[in-house]
Protein backbone atom coordinates (compact mmCIF):
# COMPACT_ATOMS: atom_id res chain seq x y z
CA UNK A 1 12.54 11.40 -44.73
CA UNK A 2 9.88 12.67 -42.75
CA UNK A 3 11.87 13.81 -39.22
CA UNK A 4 10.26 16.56 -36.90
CA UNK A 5 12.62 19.20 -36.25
CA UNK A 6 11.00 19.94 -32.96
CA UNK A 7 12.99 18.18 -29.81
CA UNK A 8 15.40 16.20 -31.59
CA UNK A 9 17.59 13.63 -30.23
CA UNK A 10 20.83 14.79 -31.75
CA UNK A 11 24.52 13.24 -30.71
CA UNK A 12 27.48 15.11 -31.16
CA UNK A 13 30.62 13.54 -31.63
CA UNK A 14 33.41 15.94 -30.06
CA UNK A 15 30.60 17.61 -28.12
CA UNK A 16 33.34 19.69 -26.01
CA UNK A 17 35.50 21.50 -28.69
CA UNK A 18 34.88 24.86 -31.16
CA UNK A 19 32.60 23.79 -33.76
CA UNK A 20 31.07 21.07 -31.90
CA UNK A 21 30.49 23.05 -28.80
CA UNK A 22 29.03 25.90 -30.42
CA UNK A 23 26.46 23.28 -32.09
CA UNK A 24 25.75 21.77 -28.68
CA UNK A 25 24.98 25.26 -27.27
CA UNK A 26 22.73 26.27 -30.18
CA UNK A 27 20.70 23.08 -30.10
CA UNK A 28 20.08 23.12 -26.43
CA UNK A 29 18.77 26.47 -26.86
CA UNK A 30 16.04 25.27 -29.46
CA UNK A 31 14.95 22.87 -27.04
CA UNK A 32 16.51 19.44 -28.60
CA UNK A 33 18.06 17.02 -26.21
CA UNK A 34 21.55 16.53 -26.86
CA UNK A 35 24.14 14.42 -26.10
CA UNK A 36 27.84 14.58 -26.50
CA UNK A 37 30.72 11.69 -27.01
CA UNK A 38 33.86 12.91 -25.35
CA UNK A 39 36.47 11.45 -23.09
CA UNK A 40 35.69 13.35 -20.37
CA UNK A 41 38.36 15.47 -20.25
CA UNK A 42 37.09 18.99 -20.33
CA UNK A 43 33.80 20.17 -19.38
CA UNK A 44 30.80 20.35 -21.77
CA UNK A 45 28.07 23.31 -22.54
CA UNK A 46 25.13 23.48 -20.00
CA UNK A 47 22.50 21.45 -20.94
CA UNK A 48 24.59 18.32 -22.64
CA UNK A 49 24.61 14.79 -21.42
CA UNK A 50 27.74 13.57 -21.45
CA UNK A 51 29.05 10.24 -22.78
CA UNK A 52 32.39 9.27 -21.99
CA UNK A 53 34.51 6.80 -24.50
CA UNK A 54 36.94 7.00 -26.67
CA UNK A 55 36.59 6.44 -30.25
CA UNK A 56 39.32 4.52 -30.99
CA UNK A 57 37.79 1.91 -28.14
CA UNK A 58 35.05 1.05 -30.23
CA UNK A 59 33.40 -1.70 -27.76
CA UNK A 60 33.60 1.31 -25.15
CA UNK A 61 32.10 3.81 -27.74
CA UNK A 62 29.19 1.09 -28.83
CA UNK A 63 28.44 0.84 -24.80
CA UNK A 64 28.24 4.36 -24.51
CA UNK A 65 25.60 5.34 -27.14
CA UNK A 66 23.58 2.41 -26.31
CA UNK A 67 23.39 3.23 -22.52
CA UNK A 68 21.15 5.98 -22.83
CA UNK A 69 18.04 3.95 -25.14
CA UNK A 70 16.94 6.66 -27.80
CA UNK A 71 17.01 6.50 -31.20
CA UNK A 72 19.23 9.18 -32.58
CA UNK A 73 17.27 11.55 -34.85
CA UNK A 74 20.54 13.53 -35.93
CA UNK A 75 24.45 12.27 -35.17
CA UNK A 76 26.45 15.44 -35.86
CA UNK A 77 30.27 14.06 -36.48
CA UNK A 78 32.50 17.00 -35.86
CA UNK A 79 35.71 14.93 -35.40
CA UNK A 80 35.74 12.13 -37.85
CA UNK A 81 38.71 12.43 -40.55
CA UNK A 82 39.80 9.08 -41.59
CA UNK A 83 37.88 6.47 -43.63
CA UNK A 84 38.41 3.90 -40.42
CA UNK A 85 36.58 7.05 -38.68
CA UNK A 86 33.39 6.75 -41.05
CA UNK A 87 33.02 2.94 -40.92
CA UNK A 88 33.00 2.83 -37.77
CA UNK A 89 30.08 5.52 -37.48
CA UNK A 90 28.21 3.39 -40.47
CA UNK A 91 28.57 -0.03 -37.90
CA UNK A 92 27.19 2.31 -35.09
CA UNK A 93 24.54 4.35 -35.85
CA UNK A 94 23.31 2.89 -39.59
CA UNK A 95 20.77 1.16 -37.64
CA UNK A 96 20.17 3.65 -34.61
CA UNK A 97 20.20 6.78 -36.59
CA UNK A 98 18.20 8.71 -38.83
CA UNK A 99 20.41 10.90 -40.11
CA UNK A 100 24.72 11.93 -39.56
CA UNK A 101 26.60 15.28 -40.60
CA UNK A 102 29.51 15.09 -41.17
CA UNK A 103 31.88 17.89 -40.80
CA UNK A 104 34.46 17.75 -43.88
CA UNK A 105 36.72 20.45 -44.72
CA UNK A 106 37.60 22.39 -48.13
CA UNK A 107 40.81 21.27 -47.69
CA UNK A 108 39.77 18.59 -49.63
CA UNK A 109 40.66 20.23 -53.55
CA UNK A 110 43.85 20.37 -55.03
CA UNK A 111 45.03 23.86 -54.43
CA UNK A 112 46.56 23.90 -57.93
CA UNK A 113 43.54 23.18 -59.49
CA UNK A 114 40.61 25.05 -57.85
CA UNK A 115 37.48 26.91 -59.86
CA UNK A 116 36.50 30.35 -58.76
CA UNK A 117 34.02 30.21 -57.41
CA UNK A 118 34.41 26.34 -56.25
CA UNK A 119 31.37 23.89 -56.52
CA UNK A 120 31.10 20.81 -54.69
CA UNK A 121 32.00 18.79 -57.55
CA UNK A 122 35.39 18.29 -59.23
CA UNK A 123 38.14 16.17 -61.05
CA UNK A 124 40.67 17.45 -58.68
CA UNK A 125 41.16 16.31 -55.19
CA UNK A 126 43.95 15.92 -52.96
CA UNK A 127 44.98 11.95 -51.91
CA UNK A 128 47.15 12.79 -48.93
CA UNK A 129 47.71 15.32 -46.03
CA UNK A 130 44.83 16.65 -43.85
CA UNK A 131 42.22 17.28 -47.28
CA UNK A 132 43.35 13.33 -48.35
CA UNK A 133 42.48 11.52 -45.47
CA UNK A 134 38.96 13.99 -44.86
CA UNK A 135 38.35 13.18 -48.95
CA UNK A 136 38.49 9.35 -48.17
CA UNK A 137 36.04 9.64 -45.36
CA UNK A 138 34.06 11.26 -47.76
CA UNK A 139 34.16 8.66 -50.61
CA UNK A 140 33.51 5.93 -47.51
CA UNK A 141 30.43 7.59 -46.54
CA UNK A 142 29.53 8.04 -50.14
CA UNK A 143 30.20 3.99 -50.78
CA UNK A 144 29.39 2.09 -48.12
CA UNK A 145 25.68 0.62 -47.38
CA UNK A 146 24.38 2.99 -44.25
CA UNK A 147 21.20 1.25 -44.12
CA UNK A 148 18.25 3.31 -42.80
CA UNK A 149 20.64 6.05 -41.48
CA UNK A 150 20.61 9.18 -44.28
CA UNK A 151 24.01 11.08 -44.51
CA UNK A 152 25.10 14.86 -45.27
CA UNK A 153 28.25 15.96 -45.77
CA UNK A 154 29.22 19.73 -45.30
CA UNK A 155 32.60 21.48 -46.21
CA UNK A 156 33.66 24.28 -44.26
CA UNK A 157 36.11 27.18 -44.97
CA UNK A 158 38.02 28.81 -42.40
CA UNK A 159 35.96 28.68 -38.89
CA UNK A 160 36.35 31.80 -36.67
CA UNK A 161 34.34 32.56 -33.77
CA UNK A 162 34.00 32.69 -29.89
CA UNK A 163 35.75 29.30 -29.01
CA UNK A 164 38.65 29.56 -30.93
CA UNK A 165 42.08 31.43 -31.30
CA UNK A 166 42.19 34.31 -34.20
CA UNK A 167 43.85 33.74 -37.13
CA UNK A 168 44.09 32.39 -40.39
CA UNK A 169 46.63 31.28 -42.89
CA UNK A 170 50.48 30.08 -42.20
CA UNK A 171 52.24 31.45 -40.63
CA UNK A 172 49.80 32.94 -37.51
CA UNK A 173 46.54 30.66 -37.93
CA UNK A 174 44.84 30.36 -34.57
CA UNK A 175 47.83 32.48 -32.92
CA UNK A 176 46.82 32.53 -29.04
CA UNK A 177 49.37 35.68 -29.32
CA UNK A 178 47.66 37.45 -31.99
CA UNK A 179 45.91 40.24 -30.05
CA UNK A 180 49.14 41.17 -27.97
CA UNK A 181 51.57 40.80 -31.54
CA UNK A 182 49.34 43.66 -32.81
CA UNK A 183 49.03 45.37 -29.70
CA UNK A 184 53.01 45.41 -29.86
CA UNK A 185 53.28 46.84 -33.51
CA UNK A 186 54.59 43.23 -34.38
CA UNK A 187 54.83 43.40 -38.25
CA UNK A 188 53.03 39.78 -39.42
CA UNK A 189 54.41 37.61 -41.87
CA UNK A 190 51.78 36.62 -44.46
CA UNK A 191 52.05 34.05 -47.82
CA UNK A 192 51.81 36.44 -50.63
CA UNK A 193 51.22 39.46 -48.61
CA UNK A 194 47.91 38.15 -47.36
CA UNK A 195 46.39 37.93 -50.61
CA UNK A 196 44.57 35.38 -51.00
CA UNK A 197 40.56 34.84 -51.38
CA UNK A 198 38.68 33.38 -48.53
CA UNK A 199 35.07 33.19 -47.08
CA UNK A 200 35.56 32.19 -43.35
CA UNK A 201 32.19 31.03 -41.68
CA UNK A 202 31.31 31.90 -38.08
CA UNK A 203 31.01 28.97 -36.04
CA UNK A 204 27.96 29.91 -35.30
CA UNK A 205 26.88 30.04 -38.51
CA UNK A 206 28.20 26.64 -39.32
CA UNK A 207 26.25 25.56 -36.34
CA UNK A 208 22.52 26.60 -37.96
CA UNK A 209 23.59 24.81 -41.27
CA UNK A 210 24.41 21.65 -39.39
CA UNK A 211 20.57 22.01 -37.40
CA UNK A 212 18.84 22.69 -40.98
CA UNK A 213 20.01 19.44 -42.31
CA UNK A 214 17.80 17.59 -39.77
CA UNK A 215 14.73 15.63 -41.44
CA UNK A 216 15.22 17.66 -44.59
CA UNK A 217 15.09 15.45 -47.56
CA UNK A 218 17.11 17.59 -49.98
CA UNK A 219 20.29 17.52 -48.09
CA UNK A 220 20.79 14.22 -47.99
CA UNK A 221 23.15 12.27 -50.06
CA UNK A 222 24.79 15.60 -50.57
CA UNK A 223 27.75 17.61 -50.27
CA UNK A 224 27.48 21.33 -49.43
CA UNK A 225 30.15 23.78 -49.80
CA UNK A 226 29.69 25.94 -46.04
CA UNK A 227 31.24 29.36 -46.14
CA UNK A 228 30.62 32.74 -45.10
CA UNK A 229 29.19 35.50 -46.96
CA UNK A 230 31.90 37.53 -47.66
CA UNK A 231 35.40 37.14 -49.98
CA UNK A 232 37.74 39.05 -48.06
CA UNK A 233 41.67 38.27 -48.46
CA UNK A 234 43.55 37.23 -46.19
CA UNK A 235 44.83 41.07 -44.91
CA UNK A 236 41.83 42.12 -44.30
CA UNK A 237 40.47 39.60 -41.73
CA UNK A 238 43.85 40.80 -39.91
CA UNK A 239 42.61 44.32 -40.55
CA UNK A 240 39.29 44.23 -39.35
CA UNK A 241 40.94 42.89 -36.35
CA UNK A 242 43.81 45.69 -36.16
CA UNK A 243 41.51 48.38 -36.63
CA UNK A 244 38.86 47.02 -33.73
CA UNK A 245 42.17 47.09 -31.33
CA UNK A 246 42.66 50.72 -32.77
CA UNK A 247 46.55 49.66 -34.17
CA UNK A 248 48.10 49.65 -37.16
CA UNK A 249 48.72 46.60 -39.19
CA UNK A 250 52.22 45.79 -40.77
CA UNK A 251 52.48 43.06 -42.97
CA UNK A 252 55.96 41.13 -44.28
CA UNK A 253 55.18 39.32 -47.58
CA UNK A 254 56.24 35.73 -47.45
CA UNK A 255 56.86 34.67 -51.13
CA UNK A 256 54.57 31.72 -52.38
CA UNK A 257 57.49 29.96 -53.92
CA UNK A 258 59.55 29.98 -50.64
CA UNK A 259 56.00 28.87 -48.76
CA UNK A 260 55.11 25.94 -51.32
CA UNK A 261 59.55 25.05 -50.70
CA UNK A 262 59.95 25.68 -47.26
CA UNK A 263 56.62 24.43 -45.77
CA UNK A 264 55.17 21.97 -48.43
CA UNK A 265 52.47 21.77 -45.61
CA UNK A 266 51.16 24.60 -46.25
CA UNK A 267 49.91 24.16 -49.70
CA UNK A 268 46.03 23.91 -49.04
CA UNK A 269 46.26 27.64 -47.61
CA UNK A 270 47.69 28.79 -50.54
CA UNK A 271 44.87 29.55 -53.04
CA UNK A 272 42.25 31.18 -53.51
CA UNK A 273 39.14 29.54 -51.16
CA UNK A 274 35.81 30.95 -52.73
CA UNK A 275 33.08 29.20 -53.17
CA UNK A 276 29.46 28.79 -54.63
CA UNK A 277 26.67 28.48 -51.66
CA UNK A 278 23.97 28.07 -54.29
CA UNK A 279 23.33 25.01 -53.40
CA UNK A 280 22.62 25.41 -49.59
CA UNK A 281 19.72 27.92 -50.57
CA UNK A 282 18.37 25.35 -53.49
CA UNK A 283 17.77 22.80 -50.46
CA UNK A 284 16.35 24.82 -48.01
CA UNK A 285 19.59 24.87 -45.70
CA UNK A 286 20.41 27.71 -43.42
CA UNK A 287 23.29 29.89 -45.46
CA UNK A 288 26.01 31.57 -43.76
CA UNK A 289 25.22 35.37 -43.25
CA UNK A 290 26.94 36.75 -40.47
CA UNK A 291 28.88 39.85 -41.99
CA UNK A 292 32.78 39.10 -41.48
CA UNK A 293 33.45 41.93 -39.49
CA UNK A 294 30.83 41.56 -37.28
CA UNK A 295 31.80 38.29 -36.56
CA UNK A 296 35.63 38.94 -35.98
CA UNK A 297 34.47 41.55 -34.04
CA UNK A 298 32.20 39.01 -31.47
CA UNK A 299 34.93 36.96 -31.68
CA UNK A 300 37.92 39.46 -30.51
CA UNK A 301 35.26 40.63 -28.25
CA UNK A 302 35.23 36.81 -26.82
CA UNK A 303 39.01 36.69 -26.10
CA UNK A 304 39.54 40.27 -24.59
CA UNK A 305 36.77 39.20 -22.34
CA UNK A 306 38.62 36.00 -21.48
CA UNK A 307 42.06 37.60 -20.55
């Protein structure tokens, strides 16, 4: 795979939302041209040509990358999460594409039966929920003939950044009322006292990974763990935050036990998420390294600007 990284046509799927927004931004700021498929609903960064369909229309979605006659040098899927989802990208693009990203999640591993640190690979995934349907997409992808259209999968960790609500973990994960509950003194109510391991990745961040991938040879037919550089638990991305407002943090232990009973949904949260980026480096991606308080702070700094 021999691709110039210099003016890509790239595609984004969900061009108007967090993660896919911040990629449109960054690669109309190298200079690519880049398209996004949304249904028109909200607006999309400067610089993006728009494509309106919905996915689930798939004669309207065919119509709408066809109309604009370029052959797609990267097709960045930021939305996909059900095997149906995959297919119908293979049918699409496996002859009008060099290359797709798709946008996976951790989520994907039994929480029971996680490594520290994780590696891509393991014996234990989940088969239902959010990480089921995301590791069936994956295993489609994996399966199914994609003919001369290359494929990359990457897994991200918690996303923060400018574009999103703060907040991770049950019970306050992307709480629009998180700045004003610790402005108030409110006392938050964390599984296992905010304990667990994590390596959130700036959006940002995520973003450069997803541009390295283009044309390079070594990332496809892979999976790549994509996490920050920093293991931080789960208190202390609230405390970075508490301390930039200048406030106190209070913090009410949730048990596990009465987490895993009450709110079996919440099982994927509650583990330890750390993970082994090895990998990115060994292919020449772009690893995650913005520090985790400088990125909180850029993204608190992003919200207080917005209110």
């Amino acid at each position: 795979m021999t691709t110039s990284t210099h003016n890509l046509n790239i595609l984004i799927l969900g061009g108007s939302g967090f993660v896919s927004g911040t990629l449109a931004r960054l690669a109309v700021s190298r200079g690519h041209r880049v398209w996004a498929v949304t249904r028109g609903q909200r607006p999309l960064p400067e610089g993006v040509i728009g494509l309106v369909a919905d996915r689930k229309d798939t004669p309207a979605l065919e119509s709408a990358i066809r109309a604009p006659g370029v052959r797609w040098n990267l097709v960045a899927d930021c939305i996909a999460y059900e095997e149906g989802d995959i297919r119908q990208n293979i049918a699409l693009f496996r002859e009008r594409a060099d290359q797709m990203v798709f946008i996976s999640t951790d989520f994907v591993f039994d929480p029971q039966r996680r490594r520290f640190p994780q590696p891509e690979e393991s014996d234990h995934y989940l088969s239902d929920g959010y990480g089921g349907l995301k590791r069936r997409a994956e295993l489609a992808l994996m399966a199914e003939d994609t003919g001369a259209m290359k494929w990359t999968i990457l897994r991200p960790c918690h996303i923060y950044g400018p574009g999103s609500e703060l907040g991770c973990l049950p019970f306050h994960g992307r709480d629009p009322q998180i700045i004003s509950r610790l402005r108030a003194g409110e006392t938050l109510r964390l599984a296992g006292g905010g304990h667990f391991l994590q390596q959130p990745i700036f959006a940002r961040d995520l973003a450069e990974t997803i541009l390295s991938a283009a044309g390079n040879a070594a990332a496809c037919g892979r999976i790549f763990q994509a996490a920050g550089p920093d293991i931080v638990e789960s208190r202390d991305y609230y405390r970075i935050i508490a301390d930039a407002l200048g406030v106190d943090l209070k913090i009410e232990e949730v048990p596990v036990d009465r987490c895993r009973a009450e709110h079996p949904e919440t099982a994927s949260f509650l583990c330890h998420r750390i993970y082994d980026l090895s990998r990115l480096a060994a292919c020449g991606l772009s690893v995650p390294s913005t520090p985790i308080r400088d990125g909180l702070c850029q993204h608190l700094e992003s919200l207080l600007a917005r209110a």
